[in-house]
N, C-alpha and C. Protein backbone atom coordinates (compact mmCIF):
# COMPACT_ATOMS: atom_id res chain seq x y z
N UNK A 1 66.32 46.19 -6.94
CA UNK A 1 66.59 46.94 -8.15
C UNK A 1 68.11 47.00 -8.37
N UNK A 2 68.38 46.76 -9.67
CA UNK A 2 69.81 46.71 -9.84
C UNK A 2 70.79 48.13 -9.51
N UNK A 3 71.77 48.21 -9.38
CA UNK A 3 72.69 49.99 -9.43
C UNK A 3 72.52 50.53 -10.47
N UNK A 4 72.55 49.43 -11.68
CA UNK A 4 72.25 50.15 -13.40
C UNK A 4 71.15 50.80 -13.41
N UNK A 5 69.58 50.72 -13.00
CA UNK A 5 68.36 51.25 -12.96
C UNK A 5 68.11 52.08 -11.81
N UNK A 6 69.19 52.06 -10.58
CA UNK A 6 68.59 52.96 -9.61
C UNK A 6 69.76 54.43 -10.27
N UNK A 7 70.70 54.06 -11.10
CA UNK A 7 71.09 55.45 -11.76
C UNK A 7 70.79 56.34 -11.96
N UNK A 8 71.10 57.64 -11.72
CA UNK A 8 70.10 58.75 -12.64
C UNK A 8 70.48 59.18 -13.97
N UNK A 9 69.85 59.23 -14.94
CA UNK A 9 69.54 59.27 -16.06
C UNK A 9 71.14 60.64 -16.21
N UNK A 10 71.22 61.61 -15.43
CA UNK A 10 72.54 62.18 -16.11
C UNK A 10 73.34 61.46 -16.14
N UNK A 11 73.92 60.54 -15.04
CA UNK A 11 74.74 59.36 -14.46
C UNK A 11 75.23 58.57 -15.42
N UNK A 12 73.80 57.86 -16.27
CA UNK A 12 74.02 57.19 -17.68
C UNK A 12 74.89 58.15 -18.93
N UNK A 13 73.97 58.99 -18.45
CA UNK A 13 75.04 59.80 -19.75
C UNK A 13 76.32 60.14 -19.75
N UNK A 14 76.71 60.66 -18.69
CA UNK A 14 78.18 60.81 -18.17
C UNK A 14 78.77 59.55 -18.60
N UNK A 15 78.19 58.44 -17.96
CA UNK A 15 79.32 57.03 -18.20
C UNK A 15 79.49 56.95 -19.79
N UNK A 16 78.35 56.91 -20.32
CA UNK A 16 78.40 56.98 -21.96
C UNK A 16 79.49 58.09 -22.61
N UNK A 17 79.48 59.11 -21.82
CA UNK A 17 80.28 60.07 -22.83
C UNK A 17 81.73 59.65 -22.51
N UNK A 18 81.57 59.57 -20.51
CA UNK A 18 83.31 58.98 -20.34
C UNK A 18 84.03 57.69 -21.09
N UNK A 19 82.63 56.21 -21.65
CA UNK A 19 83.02 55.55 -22.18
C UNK A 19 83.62 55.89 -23.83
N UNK A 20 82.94 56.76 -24.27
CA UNK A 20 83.18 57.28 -25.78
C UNK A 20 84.27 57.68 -25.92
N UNK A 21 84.66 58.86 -24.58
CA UNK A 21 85.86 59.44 -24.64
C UNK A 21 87.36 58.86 -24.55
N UNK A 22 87.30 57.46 -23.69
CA UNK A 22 87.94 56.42 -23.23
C UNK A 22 88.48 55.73 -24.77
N UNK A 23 87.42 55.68 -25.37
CA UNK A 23 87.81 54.45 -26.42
C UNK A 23 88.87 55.22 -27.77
N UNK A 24 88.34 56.87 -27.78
CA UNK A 24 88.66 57.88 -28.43
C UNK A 24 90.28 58.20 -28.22
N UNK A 25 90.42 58.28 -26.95
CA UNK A 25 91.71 58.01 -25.76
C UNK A 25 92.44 57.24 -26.70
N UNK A 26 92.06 55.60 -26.75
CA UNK A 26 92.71 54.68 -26.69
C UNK A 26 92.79 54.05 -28.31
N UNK A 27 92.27 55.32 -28.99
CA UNK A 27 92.53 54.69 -30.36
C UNK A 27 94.08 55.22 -31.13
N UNK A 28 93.95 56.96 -29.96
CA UNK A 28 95.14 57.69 -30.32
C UNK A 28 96.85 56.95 -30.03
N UNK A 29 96.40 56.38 -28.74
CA UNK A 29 97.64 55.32 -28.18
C UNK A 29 97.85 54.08 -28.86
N UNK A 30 96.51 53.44 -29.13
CA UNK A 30 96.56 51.87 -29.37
C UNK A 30 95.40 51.87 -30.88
N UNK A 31 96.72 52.11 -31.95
CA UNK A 31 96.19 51.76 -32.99
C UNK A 31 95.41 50.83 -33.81
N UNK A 32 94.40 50.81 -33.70
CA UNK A 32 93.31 50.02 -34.28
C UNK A 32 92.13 49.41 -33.44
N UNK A 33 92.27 50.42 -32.18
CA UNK A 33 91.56 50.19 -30.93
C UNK A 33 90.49 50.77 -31.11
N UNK A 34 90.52 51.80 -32.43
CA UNK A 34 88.71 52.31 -32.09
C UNK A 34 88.46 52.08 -33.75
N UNK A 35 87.13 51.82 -34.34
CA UNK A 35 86.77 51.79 -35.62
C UNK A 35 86.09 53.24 -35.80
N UNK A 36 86.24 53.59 -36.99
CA UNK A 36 85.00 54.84 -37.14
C UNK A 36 83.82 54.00 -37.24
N UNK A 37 82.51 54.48 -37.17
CA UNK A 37 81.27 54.11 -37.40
C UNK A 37 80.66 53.82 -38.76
N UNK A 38 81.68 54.36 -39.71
CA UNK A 38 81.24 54.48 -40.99
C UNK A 38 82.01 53.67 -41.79
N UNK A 39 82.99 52.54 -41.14
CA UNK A 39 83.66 51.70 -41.83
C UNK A 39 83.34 50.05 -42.03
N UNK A 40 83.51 49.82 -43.17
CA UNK A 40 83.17 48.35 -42.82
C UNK A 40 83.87 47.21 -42.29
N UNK A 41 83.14 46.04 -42.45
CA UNK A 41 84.40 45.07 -41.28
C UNK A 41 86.21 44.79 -41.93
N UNK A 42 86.15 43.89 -41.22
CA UNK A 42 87.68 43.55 -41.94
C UNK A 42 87.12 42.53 -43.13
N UNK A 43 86.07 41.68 -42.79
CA UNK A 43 85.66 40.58 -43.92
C UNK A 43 85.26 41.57 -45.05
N UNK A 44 84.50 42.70 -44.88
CA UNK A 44 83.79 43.08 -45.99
C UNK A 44 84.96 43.57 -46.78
N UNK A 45 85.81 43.82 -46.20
CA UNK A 45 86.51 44.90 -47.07
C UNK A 45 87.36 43.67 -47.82
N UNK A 46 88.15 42.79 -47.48
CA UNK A 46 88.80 41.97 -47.54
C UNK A 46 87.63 41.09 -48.91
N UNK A 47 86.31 41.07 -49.19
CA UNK A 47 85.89 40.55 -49.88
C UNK A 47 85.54 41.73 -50.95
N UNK A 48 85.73 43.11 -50.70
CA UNK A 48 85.50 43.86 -51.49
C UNK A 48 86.69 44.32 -52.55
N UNK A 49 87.98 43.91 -52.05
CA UNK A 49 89.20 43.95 -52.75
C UNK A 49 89.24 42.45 -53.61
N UNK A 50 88.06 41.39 -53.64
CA UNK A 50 88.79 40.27 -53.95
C UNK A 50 87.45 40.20 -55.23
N UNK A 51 86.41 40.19 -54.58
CA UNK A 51 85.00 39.96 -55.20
C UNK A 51 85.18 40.40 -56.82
N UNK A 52 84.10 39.86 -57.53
CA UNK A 52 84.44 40.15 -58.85
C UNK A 52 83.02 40.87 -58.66
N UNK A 53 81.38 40.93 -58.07
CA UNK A 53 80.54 41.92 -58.25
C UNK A 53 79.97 42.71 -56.88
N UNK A 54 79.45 43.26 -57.20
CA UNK A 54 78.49 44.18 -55.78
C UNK A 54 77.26 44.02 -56.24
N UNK A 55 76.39 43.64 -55.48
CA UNK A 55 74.73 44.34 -55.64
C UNK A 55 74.76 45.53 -55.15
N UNK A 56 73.46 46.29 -55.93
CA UNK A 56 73.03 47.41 -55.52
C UNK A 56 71.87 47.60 -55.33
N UNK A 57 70.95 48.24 -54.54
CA UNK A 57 69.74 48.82 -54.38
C UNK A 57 69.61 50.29 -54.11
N UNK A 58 69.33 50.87 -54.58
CA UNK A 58 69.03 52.50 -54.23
C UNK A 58 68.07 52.78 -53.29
N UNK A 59 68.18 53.19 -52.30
CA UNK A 59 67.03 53.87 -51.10
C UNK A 59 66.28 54.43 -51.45
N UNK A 60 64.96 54.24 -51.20
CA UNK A 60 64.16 55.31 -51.40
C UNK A 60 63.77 56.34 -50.25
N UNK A 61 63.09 57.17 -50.53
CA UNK A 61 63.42 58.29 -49.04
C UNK A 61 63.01 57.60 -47.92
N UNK A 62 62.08 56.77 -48.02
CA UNK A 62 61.88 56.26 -46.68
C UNK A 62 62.45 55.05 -45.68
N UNK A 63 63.75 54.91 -46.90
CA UNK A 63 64.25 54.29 -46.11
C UNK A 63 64.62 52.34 -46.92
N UNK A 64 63.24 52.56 -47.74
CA UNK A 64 62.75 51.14 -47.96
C UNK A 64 63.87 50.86 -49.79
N UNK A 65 64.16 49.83 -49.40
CA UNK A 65 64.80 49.42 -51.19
C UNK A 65 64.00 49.42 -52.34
N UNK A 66 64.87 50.21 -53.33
CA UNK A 66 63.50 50.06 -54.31
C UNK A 66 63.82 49.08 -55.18
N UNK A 67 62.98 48.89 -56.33
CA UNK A 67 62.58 47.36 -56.92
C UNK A 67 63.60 47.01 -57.82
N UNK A 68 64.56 48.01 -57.81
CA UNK A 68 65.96 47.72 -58.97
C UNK A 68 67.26 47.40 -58.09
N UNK A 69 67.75 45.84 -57.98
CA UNK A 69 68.34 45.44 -57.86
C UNK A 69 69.58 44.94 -58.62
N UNK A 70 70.64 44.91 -58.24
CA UNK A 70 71.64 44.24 -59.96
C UNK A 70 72.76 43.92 -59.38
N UNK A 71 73.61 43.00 -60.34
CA UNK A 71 75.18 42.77 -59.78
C UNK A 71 76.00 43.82 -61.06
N UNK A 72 76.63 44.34 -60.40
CA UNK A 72 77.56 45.18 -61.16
C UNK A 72 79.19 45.15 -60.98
N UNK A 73 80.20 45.28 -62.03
CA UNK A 73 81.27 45.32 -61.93
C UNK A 73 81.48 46.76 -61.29
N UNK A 74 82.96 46.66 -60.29
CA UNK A 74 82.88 47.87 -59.78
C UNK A 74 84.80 47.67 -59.05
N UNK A 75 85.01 48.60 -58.47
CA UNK A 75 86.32 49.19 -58.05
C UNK A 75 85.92 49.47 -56.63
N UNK A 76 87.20 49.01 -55.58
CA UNK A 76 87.12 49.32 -54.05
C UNK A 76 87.94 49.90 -54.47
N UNK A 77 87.79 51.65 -53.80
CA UNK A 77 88.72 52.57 -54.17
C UNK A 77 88.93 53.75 -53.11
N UNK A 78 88.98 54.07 -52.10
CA UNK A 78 89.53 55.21 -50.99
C UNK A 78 88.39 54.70 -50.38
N UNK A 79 88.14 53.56 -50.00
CA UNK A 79 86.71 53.09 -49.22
C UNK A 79 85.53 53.46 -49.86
N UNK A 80 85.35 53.57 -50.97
CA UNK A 80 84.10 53.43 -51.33
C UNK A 80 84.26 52.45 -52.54
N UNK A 81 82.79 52.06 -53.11
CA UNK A 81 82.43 51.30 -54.09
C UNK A 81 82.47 51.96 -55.68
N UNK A 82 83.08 51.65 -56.13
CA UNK A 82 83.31 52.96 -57.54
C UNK A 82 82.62 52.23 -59.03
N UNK A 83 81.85 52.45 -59.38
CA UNK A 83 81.34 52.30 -60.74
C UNK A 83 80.94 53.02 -61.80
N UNK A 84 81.14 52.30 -63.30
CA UNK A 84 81.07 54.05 -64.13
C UNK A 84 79.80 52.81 -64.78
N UNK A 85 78.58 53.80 -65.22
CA UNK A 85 77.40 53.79 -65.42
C UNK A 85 76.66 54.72 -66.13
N UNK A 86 76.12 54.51 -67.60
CA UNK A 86 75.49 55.14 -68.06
C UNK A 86 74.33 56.13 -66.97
N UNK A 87 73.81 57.34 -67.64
CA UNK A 87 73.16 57.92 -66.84
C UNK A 87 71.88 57.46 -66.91
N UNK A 88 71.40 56.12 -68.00
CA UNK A 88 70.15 56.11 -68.59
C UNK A 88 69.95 54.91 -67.81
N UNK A 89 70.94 54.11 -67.17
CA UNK A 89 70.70 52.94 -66.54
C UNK A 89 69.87 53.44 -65.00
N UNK A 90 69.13 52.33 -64.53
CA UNK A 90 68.12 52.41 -62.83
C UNK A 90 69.24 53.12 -62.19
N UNK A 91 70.51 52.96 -61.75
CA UNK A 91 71.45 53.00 -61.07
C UNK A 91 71.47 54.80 -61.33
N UNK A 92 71.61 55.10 -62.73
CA UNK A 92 71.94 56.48 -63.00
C UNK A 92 70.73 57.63 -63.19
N UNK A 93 69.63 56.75 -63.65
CA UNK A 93 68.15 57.64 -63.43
C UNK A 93 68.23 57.21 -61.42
N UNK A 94 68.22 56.62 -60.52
CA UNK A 94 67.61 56.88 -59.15
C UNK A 94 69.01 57.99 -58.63
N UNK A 95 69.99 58.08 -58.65
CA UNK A 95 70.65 59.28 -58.89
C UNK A 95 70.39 60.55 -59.04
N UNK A 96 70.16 60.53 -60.21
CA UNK A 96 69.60 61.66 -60.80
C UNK A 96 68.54 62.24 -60.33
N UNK A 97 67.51 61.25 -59.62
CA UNK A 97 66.18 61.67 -59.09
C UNK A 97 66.36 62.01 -57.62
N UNK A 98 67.75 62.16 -56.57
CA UNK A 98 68.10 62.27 -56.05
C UNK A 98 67.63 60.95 -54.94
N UNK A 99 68.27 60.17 -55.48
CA UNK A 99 68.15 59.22 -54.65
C UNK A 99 69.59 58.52 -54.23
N UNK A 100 70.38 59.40 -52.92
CA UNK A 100 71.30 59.62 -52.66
C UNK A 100 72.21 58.33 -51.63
N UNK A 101 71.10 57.44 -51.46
CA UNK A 101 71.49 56.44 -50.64
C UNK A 101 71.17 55.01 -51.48
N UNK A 102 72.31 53.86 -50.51
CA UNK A 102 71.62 52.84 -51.25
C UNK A 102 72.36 51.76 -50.22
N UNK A 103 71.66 50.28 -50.91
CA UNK A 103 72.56 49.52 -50.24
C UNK A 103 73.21 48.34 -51.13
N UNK A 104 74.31 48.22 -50.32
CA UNK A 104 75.38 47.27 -50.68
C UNK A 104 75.54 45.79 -50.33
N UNK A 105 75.88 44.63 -51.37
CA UNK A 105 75.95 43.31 -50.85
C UNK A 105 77.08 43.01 -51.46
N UNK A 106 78.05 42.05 -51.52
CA UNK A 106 79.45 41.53 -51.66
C UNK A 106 79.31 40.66 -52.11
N UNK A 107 79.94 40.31 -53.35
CA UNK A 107 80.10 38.70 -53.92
C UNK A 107 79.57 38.07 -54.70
N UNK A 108 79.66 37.46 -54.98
CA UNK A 108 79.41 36.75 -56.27
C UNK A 108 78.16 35.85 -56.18
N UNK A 109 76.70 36.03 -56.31
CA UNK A 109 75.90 35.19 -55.93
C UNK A 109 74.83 34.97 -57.37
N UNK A 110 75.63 35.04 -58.98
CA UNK A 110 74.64 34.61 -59.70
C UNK A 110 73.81 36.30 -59.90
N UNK A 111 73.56 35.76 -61.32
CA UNK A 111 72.66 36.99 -61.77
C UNK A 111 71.29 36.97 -60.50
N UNK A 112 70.87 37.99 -60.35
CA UNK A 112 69.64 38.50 -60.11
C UNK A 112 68.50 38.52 -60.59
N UNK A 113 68.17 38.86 -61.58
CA UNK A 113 67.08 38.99 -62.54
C UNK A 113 67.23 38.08 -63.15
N UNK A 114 66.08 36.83 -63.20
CA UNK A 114 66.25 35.33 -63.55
C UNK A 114 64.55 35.46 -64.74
N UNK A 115 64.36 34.34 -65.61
CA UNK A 115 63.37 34.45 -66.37
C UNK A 115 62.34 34.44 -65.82
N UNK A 116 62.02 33.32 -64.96
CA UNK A 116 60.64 33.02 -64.01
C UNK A 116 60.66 33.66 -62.84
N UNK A 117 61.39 33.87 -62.23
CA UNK A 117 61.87 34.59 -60.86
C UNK A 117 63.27 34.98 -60.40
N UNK A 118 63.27 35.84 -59.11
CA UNK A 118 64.74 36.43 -58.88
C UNK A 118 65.20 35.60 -58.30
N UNK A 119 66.36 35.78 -58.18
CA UNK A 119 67.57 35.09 -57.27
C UNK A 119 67.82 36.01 -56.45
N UNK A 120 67.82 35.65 -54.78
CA UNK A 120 68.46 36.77 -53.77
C UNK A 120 69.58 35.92 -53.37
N UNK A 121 69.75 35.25 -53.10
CA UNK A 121 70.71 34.56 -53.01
C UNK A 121 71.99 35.99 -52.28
N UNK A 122 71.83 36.96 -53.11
CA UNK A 122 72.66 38.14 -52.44
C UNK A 122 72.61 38.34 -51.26
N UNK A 123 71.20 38.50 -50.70
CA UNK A 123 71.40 38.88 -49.31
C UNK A 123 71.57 38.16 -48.31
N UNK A 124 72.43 36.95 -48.48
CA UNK A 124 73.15 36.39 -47.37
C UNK A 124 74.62 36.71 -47.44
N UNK A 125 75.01 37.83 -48.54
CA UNK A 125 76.39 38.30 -48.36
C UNK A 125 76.47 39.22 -47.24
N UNK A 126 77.42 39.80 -47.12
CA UNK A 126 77.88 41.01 -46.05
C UNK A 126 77.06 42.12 -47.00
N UNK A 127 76.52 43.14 -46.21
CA UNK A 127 75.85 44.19 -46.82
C UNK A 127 76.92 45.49 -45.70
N UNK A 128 76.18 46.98 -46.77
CA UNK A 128 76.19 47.98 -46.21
C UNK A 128 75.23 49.22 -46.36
N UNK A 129 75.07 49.80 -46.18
CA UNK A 129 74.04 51.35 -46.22
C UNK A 129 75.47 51.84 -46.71
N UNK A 130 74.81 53.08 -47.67
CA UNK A 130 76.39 54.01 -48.43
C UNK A 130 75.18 55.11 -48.78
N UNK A 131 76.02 56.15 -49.01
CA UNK A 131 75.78 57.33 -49.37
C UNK A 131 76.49 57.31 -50.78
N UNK A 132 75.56 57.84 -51.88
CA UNK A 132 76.14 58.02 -53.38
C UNK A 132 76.58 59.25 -53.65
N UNK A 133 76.91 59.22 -54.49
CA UNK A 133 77.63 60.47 -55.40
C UNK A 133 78.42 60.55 -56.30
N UNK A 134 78.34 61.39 -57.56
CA UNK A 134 79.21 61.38 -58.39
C UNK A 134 80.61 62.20 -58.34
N UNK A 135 81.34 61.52 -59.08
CA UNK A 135 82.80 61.62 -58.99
C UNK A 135 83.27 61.19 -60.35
N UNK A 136 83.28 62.32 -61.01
CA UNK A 136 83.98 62.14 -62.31
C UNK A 136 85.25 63.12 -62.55
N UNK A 137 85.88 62.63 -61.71
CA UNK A 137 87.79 62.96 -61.38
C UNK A 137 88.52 61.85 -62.37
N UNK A 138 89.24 62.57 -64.21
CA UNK A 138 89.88 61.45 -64.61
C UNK A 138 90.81 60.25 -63.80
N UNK A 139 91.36 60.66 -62.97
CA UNK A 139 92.22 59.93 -62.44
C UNK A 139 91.18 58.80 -61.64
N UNK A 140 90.29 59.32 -61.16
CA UNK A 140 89.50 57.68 -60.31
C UNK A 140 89.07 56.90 -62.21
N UNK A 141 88.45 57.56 -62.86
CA UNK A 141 88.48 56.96 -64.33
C UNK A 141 89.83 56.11 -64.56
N UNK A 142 90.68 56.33 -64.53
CA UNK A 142 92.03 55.40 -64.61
C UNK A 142 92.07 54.34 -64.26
N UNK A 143 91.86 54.68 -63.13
CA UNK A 143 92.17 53.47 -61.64
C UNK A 143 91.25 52.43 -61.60
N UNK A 144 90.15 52.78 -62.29
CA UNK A 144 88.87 51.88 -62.44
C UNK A 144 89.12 51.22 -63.33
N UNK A 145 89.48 51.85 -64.40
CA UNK A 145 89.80 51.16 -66.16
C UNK A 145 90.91 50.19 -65.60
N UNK A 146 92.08 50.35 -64.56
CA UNK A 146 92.95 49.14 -64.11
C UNK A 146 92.60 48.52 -63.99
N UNK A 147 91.38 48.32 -62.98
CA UNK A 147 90.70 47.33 -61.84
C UNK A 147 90.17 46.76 -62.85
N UNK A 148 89.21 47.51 -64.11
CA UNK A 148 88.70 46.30 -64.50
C UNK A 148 88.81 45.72 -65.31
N UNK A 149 90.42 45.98 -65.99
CA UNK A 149 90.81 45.13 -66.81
C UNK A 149 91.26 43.62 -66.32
N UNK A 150 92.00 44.09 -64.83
CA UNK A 150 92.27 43.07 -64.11
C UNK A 150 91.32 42.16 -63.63
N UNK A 151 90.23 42.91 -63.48
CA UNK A 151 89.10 41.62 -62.81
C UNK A 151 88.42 41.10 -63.93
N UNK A 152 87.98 41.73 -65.23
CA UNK A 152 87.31 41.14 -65.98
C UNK A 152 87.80 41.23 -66.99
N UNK A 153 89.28 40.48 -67.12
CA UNK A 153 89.94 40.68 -68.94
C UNK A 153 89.11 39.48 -69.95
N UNK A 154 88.40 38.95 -69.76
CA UNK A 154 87.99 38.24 -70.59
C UNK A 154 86.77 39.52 -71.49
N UNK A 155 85.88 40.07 -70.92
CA UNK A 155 84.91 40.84 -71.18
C UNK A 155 85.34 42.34 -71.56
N UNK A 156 86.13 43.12 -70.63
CA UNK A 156 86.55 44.39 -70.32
C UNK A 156 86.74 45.06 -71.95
N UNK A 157 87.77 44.25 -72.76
CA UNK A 157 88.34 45.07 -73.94
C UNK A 157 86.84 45.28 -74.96
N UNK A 158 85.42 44.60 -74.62
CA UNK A 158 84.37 44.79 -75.59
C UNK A 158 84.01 46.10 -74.96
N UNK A 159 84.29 46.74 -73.27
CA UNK A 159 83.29 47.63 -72.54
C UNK A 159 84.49 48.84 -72.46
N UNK A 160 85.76 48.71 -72.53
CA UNK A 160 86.19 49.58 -72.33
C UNK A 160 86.29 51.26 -73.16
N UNK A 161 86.28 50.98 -74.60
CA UNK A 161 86.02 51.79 -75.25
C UNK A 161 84.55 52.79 -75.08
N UNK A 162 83.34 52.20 -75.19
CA UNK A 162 82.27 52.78 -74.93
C UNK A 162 82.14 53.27 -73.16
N UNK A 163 83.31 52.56 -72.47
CA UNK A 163 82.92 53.27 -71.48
C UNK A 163 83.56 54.70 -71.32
N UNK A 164 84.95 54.84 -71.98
CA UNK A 164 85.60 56.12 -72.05
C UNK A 164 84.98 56.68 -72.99
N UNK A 165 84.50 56.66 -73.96
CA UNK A 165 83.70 58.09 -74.92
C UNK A 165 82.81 58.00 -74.01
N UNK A 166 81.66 57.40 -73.26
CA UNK A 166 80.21 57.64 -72.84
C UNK A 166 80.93 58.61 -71.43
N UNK A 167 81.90 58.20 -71.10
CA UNK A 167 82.69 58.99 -70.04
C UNK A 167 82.95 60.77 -70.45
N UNK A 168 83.65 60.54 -71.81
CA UNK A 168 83.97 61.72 -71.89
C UNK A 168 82.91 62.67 -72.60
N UNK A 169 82.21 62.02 -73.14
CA UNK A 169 80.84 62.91 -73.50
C UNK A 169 79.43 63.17 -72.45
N UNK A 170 79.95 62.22 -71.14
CA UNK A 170 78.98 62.65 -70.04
C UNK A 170 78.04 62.06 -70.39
N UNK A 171 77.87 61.02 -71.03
CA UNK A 171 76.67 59.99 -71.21
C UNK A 171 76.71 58.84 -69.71
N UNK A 172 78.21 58.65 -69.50
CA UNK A 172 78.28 57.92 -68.17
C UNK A 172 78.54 58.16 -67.64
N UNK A 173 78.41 58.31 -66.25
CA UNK A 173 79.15 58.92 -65.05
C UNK A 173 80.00 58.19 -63.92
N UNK A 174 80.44 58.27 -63.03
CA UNK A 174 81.13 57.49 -62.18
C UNK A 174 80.44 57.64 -61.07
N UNK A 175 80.10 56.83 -60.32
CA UNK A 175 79.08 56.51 -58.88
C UNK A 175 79.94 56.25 -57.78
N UNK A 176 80.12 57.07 -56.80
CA UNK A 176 80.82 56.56 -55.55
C UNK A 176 79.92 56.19 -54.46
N UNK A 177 79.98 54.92 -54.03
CA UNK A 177 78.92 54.34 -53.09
C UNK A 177 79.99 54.70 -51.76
N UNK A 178 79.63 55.29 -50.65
CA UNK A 178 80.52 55.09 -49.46
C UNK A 178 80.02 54.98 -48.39
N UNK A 179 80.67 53.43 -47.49
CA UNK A 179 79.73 53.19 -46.93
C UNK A 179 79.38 54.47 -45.49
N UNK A 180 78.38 54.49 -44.80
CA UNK A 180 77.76 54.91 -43.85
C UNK A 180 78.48 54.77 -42.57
């Protein structure tokens, strides 16, 4: 029998907590030595500052994706995924119905919703699990209206107007996806 299995079960735990504490140690000394748990990689993020869409899926309580999928324009913004969205859209009714989780894919993989059938093609991007919430702070409104003039000036000047009145009359809201 190995030393790992003739251990006793406090034994394991101790090493686990001394290893936790160790790495905790060594993030304070040696910067960039520990990740939080709730961050994403260096690729994701690095494709989330560059990417022109995100998929989305909203969680349902049990866990499982529900049947509304989409690519959406959006803003990497204090680590989360930022999008402003009517309240009447899937995205803003599963919200509303408190459907507080969802998940995330990166990049550019082609519409989704095709005539004869879908395209997943998405889920061979980098994904994440995020926690939603709204955030309708003018100033993230700003910062978004930057981003997406910059990422989508060909389109942006037809969406930008209806997105600030639907903004300021609370017809749209702003969605912060962050990841888990």
């Amino acid at each position: 029998m190995s030393a790992k299995r003739r251990m006793a079960p406090e034994s394991r735990e101790r090493r686990a907590l001394l290893k936790g504490g160790l790495a905790l140690a060594a993030s304070c000394v040696l910067p960039g030595a520990w990740t939080p748990a709730h961050a994403v990689s260096e690729r994701t993020e690095r494709l989330l500052k560059t990417s022109e869409f995100v998929y989305v899926s909203p969680l349902l309580r049990d866990g499982r994706e529900s049947t509304c999928h989409g690519e959406v324009w959006y803003g990497w913004d204090e680590g989360s995924v930022a999008l402003i969205t009517a309240r009447t859209t899937w995205k803003g009714r599963a919200y509303s119905r408190g459907l507080h989780q969802a998940r995330v894919w990166v990049g550019d993989h082609g519409r989704w919703k095709g005539f004869f059938s879908n395209n997943e093609d998405f889920r061979k991007a980098p994904t994440f699990d995020t926690r939603v919430h709204e955030d309708n702070d003018p100033k993230l409104l700003e910062r978004l209206m930057k981003t997406y003039a910059a990422k989508y000036p060909a389109e942006f000047s037809d969406w930008e107007g209806p997105m600030r009145t639907g903004f300021a009359s609370g017809e749209r809201v702003i969605l912060r996806y962050t990841p888990l």
